[in-house]
C-alpha atoms as a PDB file:
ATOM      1  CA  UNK A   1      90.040  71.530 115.833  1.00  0.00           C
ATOM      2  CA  UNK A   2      89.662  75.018 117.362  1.00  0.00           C
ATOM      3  CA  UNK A   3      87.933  78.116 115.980  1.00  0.00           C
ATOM      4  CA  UNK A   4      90.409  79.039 113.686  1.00  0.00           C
ATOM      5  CA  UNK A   5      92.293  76.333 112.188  1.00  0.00           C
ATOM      6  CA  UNK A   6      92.129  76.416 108.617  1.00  0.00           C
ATOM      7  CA  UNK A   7      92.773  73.563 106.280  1.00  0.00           C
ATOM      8  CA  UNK A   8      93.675  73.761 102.646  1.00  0.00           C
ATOM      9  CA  UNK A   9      95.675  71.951 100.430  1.00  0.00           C
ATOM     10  CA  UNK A  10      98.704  71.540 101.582  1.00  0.00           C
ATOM     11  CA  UNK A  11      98.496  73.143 104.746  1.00  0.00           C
ATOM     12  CA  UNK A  12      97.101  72.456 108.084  1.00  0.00           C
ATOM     13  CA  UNK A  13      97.242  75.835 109.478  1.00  0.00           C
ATOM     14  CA  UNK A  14      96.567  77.318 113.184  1.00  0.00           C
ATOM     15  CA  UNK A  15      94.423  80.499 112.006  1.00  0.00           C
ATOM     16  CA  UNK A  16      94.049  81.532 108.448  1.00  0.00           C
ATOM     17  CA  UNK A  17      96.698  84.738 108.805  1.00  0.00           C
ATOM     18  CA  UNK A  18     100.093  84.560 107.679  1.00  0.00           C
ATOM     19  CA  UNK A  19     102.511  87.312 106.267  1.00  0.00           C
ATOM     20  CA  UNK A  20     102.366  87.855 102.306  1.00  0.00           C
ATOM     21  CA  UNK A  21     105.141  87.288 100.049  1.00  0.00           C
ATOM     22  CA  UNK A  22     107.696  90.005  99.818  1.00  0.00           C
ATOM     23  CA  UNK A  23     106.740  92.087 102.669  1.00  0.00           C
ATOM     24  CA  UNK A  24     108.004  89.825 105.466  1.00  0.00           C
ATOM     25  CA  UNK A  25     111.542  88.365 103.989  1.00  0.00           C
ATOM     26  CA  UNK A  26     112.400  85.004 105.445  1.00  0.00           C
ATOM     27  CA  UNK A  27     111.099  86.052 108.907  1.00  0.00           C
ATOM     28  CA  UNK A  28     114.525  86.497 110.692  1.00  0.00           C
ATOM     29  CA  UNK A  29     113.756  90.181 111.689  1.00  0.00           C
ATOM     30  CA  UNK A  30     110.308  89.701 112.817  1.00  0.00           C
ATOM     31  CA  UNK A  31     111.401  86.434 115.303  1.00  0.00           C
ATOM     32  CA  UNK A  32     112.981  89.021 116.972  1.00  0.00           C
ATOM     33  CA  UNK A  33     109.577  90.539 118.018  1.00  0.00           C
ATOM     34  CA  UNK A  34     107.246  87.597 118.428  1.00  0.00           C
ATOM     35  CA  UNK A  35     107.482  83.652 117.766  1.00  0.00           C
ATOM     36  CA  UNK A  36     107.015  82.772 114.441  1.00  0.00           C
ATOM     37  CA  UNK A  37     104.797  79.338 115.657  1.00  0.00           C
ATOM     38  CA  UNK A  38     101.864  81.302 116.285  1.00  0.00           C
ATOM     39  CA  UNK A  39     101.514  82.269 112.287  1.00  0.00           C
ATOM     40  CA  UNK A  40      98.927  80.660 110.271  1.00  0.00           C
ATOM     41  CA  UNK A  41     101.463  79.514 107.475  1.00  0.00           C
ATOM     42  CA  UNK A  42     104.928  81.827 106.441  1.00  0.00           C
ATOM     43  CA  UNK A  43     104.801  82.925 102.843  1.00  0.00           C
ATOM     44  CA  UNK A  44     108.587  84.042 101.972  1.00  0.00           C
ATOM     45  CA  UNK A  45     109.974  86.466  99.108  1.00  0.00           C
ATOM     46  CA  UNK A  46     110.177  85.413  96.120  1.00  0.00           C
ATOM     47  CA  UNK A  47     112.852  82.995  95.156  1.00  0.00           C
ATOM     48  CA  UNK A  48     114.530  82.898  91.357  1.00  0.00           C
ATOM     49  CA  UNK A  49     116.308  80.485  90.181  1.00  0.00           C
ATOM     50  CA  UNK A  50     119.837  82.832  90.325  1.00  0.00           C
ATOM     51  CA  UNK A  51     120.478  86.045  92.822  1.00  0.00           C
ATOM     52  CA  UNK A  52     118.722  89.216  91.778  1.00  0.00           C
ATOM     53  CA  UNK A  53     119.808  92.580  93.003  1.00  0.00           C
ATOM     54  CA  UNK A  54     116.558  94.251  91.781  1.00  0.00           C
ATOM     55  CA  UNK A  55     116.026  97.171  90.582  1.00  0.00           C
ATOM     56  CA  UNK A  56     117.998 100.867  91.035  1.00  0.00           C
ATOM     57  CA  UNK A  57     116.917 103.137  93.727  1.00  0.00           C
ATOM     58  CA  UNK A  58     114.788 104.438  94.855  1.00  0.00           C
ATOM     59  CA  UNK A  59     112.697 102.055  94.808  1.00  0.00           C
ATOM     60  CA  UNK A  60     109.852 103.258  97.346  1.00  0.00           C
ATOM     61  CA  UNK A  61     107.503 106.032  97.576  1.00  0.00           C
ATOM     62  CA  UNK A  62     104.701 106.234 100.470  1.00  0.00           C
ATOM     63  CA  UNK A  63     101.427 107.142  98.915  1.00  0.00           C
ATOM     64  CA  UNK A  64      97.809 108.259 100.749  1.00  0.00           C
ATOM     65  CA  UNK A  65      96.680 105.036 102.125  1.00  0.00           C
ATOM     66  CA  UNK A  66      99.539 103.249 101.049  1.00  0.00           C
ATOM     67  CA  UNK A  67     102.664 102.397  98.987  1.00  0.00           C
ATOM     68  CA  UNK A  68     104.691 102.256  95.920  1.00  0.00           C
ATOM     69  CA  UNK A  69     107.312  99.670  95.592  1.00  0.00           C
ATOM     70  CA  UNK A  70     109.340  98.371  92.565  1.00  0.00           C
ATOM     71  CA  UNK A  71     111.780  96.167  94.370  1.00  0.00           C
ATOM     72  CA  UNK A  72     112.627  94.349  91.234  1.00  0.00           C
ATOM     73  CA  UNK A  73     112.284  90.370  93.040  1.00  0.00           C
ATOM     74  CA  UNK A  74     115.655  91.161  94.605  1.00  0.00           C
ATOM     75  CA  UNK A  75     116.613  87.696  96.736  1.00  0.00           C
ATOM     76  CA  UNK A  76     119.663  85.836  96.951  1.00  0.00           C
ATOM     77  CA  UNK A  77     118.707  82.760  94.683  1.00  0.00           C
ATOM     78  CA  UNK A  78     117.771  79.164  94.882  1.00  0.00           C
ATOM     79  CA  UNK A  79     120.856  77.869  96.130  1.00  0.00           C
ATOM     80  CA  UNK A  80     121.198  80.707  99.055  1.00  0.00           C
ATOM     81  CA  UNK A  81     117.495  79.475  99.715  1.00  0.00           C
ATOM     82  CA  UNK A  82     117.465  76.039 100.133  1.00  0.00           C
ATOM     83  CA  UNK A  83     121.075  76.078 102.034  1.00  0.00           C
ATOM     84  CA  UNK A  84     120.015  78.603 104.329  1.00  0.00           C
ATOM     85  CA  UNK A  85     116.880  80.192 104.791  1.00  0.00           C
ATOM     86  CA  UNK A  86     114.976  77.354 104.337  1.00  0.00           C
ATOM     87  CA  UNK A  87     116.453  75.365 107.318  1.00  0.00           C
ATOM     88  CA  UNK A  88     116.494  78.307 109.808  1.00  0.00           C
ATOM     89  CA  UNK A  89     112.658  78.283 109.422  1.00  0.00           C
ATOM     90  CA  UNK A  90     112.442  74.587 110.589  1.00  0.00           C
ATOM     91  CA  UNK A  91     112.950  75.624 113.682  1.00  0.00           C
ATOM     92  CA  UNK A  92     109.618  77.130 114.159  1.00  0.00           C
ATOM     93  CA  UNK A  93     106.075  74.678 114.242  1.00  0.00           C
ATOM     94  CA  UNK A  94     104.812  76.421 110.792  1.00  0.00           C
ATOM     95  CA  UNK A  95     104.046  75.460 107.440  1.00  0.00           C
ATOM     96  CA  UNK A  96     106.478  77.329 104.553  1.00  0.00           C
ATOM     97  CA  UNK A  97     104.820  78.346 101.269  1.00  0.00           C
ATOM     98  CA  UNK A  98     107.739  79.350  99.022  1.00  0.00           C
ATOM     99  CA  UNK A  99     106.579  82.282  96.229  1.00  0.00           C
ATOM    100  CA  UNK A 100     108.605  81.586  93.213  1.00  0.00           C
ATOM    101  CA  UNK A 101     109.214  84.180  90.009  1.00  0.00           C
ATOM    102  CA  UNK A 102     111.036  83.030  87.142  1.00  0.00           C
ATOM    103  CA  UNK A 103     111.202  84.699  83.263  1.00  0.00           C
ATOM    104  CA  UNK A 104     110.409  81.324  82.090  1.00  0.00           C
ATOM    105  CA  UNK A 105     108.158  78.558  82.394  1.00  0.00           C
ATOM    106  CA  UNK A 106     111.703  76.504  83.386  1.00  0.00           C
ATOM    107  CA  UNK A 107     112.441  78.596  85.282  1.00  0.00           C
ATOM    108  CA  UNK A 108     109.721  78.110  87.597  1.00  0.00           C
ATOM    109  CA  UNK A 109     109.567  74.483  87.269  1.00  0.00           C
ATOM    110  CA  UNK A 110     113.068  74.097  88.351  1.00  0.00           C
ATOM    111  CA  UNK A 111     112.752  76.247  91.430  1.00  0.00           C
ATOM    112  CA  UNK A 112     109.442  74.432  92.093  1.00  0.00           C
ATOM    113  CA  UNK A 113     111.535  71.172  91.620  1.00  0.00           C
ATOM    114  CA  UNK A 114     114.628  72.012  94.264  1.00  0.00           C
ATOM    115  CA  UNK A 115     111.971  74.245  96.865  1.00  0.00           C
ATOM    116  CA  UNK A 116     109.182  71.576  97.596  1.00  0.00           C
ATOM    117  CA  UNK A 117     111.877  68.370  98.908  1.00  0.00           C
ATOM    118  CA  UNK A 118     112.389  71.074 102.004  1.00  0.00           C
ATOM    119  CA  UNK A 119     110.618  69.279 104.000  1.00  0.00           C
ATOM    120  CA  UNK A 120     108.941  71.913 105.631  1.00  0.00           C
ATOM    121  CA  UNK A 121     107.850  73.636 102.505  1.00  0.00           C
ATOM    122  CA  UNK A 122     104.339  72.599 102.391  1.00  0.00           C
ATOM    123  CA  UNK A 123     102.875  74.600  98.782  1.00  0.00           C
ATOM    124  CA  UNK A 124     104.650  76.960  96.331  1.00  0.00           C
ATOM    125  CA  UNK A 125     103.265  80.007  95.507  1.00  0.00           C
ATOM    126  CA  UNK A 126     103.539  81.300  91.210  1.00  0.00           C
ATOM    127  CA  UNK A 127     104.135  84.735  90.816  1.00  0.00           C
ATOM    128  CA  UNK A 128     102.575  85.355  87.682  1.00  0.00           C
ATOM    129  CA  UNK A 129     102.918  89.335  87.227  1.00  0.00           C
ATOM    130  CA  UNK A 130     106.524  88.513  86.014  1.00  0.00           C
ATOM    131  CA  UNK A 131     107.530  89.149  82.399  1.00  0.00           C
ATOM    132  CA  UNK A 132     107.599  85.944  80.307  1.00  0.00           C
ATOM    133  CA  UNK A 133     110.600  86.810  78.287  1.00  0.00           C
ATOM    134  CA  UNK A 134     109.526  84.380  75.113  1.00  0.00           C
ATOM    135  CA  UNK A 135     107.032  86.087  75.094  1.00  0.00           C
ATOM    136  CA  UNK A 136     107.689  89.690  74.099  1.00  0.00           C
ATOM    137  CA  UNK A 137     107.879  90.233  78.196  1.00  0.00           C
ATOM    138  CA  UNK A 138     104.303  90.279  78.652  1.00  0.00           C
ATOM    139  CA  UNK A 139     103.414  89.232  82.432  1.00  0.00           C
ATOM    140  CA  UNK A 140     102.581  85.615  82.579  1.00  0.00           C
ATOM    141  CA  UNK A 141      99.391  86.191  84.264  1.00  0.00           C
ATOM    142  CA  UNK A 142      98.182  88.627  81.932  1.00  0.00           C
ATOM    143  CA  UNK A 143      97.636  86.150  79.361  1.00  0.00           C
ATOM    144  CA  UNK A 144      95.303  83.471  80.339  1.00  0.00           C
ATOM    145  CA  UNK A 145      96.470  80.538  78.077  1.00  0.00           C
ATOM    146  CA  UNK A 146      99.705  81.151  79.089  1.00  0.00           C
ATOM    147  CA  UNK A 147      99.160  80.851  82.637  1.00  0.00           C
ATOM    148  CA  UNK A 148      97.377  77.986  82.211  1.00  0.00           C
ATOM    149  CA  UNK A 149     100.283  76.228  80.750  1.00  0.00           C
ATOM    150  CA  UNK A 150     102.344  77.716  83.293  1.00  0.00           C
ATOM    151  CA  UNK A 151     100.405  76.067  85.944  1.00  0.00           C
ATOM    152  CA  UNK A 152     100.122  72.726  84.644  1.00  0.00           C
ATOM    153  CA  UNK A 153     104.019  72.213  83.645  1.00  0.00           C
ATOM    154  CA  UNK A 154     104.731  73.108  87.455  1.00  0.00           C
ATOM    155  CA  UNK A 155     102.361  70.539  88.975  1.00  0.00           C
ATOM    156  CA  UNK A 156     104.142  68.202  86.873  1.00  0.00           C
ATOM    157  CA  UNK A 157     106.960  68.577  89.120  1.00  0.00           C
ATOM    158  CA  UNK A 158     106.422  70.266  91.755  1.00  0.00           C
ATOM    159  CA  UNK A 159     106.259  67.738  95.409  1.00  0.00           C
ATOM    160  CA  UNK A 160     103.807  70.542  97.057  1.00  0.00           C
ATOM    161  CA  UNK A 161     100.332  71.481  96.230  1.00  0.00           C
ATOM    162  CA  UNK A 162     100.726  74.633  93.618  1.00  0.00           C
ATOM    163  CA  UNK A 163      98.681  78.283  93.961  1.00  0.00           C
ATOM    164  CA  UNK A 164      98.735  81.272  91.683  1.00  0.00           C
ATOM    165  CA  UNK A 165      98.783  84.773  92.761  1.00  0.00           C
ATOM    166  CA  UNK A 166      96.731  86.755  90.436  1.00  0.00           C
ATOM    167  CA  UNK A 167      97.184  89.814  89.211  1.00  0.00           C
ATOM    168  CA  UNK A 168      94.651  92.836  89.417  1.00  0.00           C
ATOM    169  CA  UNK A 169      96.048  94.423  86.319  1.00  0.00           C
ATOM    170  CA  UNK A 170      93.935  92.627  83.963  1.00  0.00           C
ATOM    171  CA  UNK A 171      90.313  93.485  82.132  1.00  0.00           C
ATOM    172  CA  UNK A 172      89.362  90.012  83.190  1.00  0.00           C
ATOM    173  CA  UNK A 173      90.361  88.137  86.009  1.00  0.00           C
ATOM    174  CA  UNK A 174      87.916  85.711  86.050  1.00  0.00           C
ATOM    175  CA  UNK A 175      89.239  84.008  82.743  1.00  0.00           C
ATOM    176  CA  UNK A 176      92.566  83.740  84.397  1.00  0.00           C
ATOM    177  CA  UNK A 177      91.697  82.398  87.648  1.00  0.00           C
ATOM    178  CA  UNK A 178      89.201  79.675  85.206  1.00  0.00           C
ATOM    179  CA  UNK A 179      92.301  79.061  83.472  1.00  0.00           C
ATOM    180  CA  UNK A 180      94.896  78.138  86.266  1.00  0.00           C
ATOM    181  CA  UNK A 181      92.328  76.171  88.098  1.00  0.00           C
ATOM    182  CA  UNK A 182      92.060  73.849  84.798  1.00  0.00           C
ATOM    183  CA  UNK A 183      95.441  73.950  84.321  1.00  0.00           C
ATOM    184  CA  UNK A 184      95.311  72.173  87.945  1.00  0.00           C
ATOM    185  CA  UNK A 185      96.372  74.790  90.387  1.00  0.00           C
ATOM    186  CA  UNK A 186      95.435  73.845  93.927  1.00  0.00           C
ATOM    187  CA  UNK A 187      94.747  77.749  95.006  1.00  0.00           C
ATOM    188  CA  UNK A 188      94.845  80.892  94.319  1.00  0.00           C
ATOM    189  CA  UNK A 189      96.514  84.135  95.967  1.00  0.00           C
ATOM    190  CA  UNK A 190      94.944  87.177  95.635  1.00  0.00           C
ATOM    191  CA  UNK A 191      95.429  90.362  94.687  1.00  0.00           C
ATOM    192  CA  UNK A 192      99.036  91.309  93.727  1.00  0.00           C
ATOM    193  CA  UNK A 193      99.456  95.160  93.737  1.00  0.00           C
ATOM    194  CA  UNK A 194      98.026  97.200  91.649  1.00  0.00           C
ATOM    195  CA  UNK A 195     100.441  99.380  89.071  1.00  0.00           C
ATOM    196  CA  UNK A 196     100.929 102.920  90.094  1.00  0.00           C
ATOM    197  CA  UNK A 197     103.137 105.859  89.927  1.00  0.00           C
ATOM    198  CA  UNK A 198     104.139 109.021  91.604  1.00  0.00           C
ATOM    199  CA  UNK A 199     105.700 112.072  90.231  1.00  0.00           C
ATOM    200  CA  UNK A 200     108.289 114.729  91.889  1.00  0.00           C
ATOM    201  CA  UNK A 201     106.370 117.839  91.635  1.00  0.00           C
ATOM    202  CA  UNK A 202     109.941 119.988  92.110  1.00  0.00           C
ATOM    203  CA  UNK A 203     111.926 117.406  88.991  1.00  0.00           C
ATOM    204  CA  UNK A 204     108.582 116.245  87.306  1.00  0.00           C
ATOM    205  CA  UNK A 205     110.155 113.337  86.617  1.00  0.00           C
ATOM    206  CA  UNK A 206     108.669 109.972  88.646  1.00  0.00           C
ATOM    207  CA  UNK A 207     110.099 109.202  91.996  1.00  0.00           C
ATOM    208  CA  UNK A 208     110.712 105.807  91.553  1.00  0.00           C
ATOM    209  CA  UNK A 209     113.484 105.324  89.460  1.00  0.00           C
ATOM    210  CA  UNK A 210     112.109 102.400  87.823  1.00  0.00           C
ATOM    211  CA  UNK A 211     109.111 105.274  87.037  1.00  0.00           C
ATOM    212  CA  UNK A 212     106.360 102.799  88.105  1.00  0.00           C
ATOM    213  CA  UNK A 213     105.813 100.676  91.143  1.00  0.00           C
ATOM    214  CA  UNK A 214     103.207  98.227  92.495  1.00  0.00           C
ATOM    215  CA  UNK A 215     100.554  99.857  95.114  1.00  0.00           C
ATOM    216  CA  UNK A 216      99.855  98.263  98.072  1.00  0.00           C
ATOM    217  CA  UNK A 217      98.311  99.008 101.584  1.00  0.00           C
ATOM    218  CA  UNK A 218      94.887  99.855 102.534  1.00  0.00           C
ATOM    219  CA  UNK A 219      93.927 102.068  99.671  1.00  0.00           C
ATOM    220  CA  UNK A 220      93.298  98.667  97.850  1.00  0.00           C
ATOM    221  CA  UNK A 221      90.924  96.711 100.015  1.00  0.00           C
ATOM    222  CA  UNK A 222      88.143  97.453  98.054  1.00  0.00           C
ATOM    223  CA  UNK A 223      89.343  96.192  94.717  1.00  0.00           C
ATOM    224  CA  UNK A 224      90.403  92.829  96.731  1.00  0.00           C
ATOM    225  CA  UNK A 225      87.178  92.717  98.318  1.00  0.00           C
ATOM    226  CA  UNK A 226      85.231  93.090  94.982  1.00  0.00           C
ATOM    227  CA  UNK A 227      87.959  90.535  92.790  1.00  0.00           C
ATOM    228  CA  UNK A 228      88.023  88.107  95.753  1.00  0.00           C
ATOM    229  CA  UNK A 229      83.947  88.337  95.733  1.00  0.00           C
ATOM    230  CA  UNK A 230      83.787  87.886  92.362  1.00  0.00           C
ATOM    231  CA  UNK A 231      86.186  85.076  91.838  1.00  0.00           C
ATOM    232  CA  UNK A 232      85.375  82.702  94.611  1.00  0.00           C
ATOM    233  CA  UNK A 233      82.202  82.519  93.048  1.00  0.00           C
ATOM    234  CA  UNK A 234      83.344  81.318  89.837  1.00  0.00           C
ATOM    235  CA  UNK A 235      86.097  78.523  90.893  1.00  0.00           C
ATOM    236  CA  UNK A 236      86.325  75.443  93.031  1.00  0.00           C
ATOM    237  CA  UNK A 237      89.961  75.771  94.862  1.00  0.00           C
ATOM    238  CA  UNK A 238      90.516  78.251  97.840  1.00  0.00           C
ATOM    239  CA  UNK A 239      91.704  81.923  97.901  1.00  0.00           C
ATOM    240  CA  UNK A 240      93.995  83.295 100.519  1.00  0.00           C
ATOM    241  CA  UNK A 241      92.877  86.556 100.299  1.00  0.00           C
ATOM    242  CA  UNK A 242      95.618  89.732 100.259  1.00  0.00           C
ATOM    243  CA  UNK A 243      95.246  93.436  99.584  1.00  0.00           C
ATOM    244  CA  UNK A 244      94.822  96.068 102.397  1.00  0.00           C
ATOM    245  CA  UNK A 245      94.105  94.200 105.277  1.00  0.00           C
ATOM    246  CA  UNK A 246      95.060  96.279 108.200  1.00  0.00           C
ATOM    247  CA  UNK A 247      93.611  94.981 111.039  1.00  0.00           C
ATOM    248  CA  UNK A 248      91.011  91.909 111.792  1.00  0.00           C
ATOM    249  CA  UNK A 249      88.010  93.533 110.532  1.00  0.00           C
ATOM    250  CA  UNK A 250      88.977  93.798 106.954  1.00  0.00           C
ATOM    251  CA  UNK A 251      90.435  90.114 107.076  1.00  0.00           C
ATOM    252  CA  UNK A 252      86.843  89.380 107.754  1.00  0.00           C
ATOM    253  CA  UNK A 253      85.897  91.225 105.406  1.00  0.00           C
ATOM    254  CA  UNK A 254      88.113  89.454 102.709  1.00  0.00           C
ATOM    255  CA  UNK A 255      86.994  85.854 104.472  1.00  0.00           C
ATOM    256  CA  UNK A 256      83.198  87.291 103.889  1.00  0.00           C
ATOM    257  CA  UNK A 257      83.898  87.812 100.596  1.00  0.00           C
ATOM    258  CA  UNK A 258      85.225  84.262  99.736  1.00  0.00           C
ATOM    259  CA  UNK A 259      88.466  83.752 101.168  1.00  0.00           C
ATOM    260  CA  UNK A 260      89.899  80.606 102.973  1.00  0.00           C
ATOM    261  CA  UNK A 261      92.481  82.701 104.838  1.00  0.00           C
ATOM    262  CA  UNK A 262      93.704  85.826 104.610  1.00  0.00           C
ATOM    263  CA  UNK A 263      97.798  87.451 104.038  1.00  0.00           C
ATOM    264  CA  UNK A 264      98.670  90.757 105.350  1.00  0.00           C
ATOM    265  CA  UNK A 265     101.655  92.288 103.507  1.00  0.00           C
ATOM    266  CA  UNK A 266     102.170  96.345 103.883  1.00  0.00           C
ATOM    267  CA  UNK A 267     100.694  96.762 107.632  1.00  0.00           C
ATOM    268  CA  UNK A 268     103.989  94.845 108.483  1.00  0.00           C
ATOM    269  CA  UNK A 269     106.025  97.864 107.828  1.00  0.00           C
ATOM    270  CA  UNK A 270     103.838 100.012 109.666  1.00  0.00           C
ATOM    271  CA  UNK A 271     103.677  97.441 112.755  1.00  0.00           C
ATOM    272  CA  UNK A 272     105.912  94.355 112.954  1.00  0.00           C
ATOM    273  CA  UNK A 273     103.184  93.133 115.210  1.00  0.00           C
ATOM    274  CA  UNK A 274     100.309  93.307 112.547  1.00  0.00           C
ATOM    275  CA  UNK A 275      99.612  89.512 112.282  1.00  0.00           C
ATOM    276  CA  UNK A 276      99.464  88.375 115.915  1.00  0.00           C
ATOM    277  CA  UNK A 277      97.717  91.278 116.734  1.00  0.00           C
ATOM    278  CA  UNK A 278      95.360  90.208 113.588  1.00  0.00           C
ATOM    279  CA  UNK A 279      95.042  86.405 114.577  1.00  0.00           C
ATOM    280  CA  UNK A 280      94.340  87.612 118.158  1.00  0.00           C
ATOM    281  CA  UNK A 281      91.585  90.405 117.379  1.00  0.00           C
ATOM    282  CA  UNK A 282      90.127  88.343 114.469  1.00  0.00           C
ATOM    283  CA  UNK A 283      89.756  85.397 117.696  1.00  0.00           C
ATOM    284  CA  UNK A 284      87.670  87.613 119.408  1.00  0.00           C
ATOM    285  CA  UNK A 285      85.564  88.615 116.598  1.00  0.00           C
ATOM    286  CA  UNK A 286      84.124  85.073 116.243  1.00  0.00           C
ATOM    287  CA  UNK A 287      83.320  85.076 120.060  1.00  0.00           C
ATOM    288  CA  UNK A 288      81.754  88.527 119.088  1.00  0.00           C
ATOM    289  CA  UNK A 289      79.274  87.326 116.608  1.00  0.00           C
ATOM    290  CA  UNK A 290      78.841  83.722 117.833  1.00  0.00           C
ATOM    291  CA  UNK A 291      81.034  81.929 115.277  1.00  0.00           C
ATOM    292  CA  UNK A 292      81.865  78.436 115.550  1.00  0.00           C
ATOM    293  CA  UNK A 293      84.475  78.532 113.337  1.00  0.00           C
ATOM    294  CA  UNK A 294      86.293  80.459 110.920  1.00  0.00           C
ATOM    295  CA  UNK A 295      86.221  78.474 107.685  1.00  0.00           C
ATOM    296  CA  UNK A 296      82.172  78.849 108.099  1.00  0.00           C
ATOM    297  CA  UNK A 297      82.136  82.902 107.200  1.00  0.00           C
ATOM    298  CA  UNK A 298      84.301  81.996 103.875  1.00  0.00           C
ATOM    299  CA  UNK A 299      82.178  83.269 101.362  1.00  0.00           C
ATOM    300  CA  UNK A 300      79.168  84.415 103.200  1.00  0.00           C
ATOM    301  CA  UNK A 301      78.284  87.578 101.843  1.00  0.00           C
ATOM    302  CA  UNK A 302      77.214  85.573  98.307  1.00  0.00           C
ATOM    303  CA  UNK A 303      75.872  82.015 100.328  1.00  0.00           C
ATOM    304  CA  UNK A 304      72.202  83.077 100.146  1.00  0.00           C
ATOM    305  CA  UNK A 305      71.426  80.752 102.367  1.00  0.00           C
ATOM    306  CA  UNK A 306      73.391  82.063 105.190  1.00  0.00           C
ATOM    307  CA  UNK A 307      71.548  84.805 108.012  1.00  0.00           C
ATOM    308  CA  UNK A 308      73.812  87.622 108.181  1.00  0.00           C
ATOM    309  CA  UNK A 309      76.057  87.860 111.511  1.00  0.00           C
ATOM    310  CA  UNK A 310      74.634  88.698 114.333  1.00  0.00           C
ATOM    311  CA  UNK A 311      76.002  89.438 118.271  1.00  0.00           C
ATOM    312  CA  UNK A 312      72.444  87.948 119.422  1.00  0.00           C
END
């Protein structure tokens, strides 16, 4: 074991960085600037059951510190999936987590089904902000009973170990991240973006055409720091950690808070080198303070037994 190899359920990982759902497609683009095998683990867009288009454009606006998108889950469906993207990512020495959104509990339990006998799919990933559509279209994880139930009928059959991404758009987060860790979830992913909107000053009308859009990028780090602080506090199961990360310091800073490892999702846009350059400067930060290894800072800012870092 090295410095930075991370385990958690389900996946024996190299470093704790890999590329967050939705912001990194299948990895085809990005092999073309840097080998794929050096990622902690590969987190791909969400899959549905059938091909989405998602929704009208346009369906991004940049924002200080950040972005709105409202992509609508466009992918090109279970079947595309497993036939094809699935088996071009075998050829690189990385665990596959698959993120899976569905508008009803079958739904997700039959994706989870077909996606974890890939053999190199090694956890699914719930995407709980989507609209349960028996249920008036409130978001799954908005409802903590329901996500609970959620959770529990995809463990049943899914061959992988099963985490939730939770969504900041909640009062309480807590109760939801209780409730998917009794309904037996494995880990949790978080935070999901955080609802927004932008307006055309010329049309006042909003610029996205689906009028609101999920905000992302470094304007959110602090609400991830404070939700992942809070949260790993009051569970037992791991937390990759998402929201903002930019560079190496603030996936320390999301690993200080309580995270096991750490996605980075806009920064990917802005430089398709984001997470070797992360896994490479977050390296030298453990030589920097004297770190033996990485899965020791996980929660450190609340372990009040822990000295605070130090470069000695």
């Amino acid at each position: 074991m090295t410095k930075m190899n991370v385990s958690l359920p389900g996946l024996e990982m190299k470093n704790p960085v890999m590329p967050a759902s939705g912001c990194f497609g299948f990895g085809k683009e990005y092999s073309e600037f840097y080998d794929l095998s050096t990622l902690g683990a590969i987190c791909v867009k969400a899959v549905s059951p059938m091909m989405k288009r998602g929704n009208p454009t346009p369906r991004v606006a940049e924002t200080p510190g950040g972005m709105l998108n409202a992509i609508g889950l466009q992918n090109p469906g279970l079947e595309h999936v497993l036939a094809n993207e699935l088996p071009w990512l075998e050829r690189f020495d990385v665990p596959v987590i698959v993120n899976i959104a569905g508008n009803t509990i079958e739904e997700y339990m039959h994706v989870a089904r077909e996606v974890s006998k890939a053999p190199n799919v090694k956890a699914v990933e719930l995407n709980i902000s989507c609209p349960n559509v028996k249920e008036g279209g409130i978001a799954f994880g908005t409802d903590p009973n329901i996500a609970k139930e959620l959770t529990e009928r995809v463990k049943d059959v899914s061959g992988v170990p099963v985490y939730v991404k939770l969504s900041p758009n909640v009062t309480d987060i807590v109760s939801v991240a209780r409730a998917v860790e009794d309904g037996g979830a494995d880990g949790l992913s978080m935070i999901n973006t955080l609802l927004g909107m932008r307006l055309d000053l010329q049309t006042g009308k909003p610029v996205l055409a689906n009028e609101t859009g999920g905000l992302s990028g470094s304007a959110i780090k602090p609400v991830a720091v404070r939700m992942i602080y809070t949260v790993s506090q009051e569970v037992g199961i791991p937390i990759i950690g998402m929201g903002g990360v930019t560079n190496a310091d603030d996936a320390l800073e999301l690993i200080l808070a309580g995270a096991s490892a750490v996605a980075i999702g806009t920064q990917n846009f802005v430089d398709p080198f984001a997470c070797p350059s992360i896994i490479k400067d977050l390296e030298l930060k453990l030589e920097h303070y004297h770190v033996e290894t990485i899965s020791e800072l996980s929660g450190r800012s609340w372990r009040p037994s822990l000295q605070p870092l130090t470069t000695r």
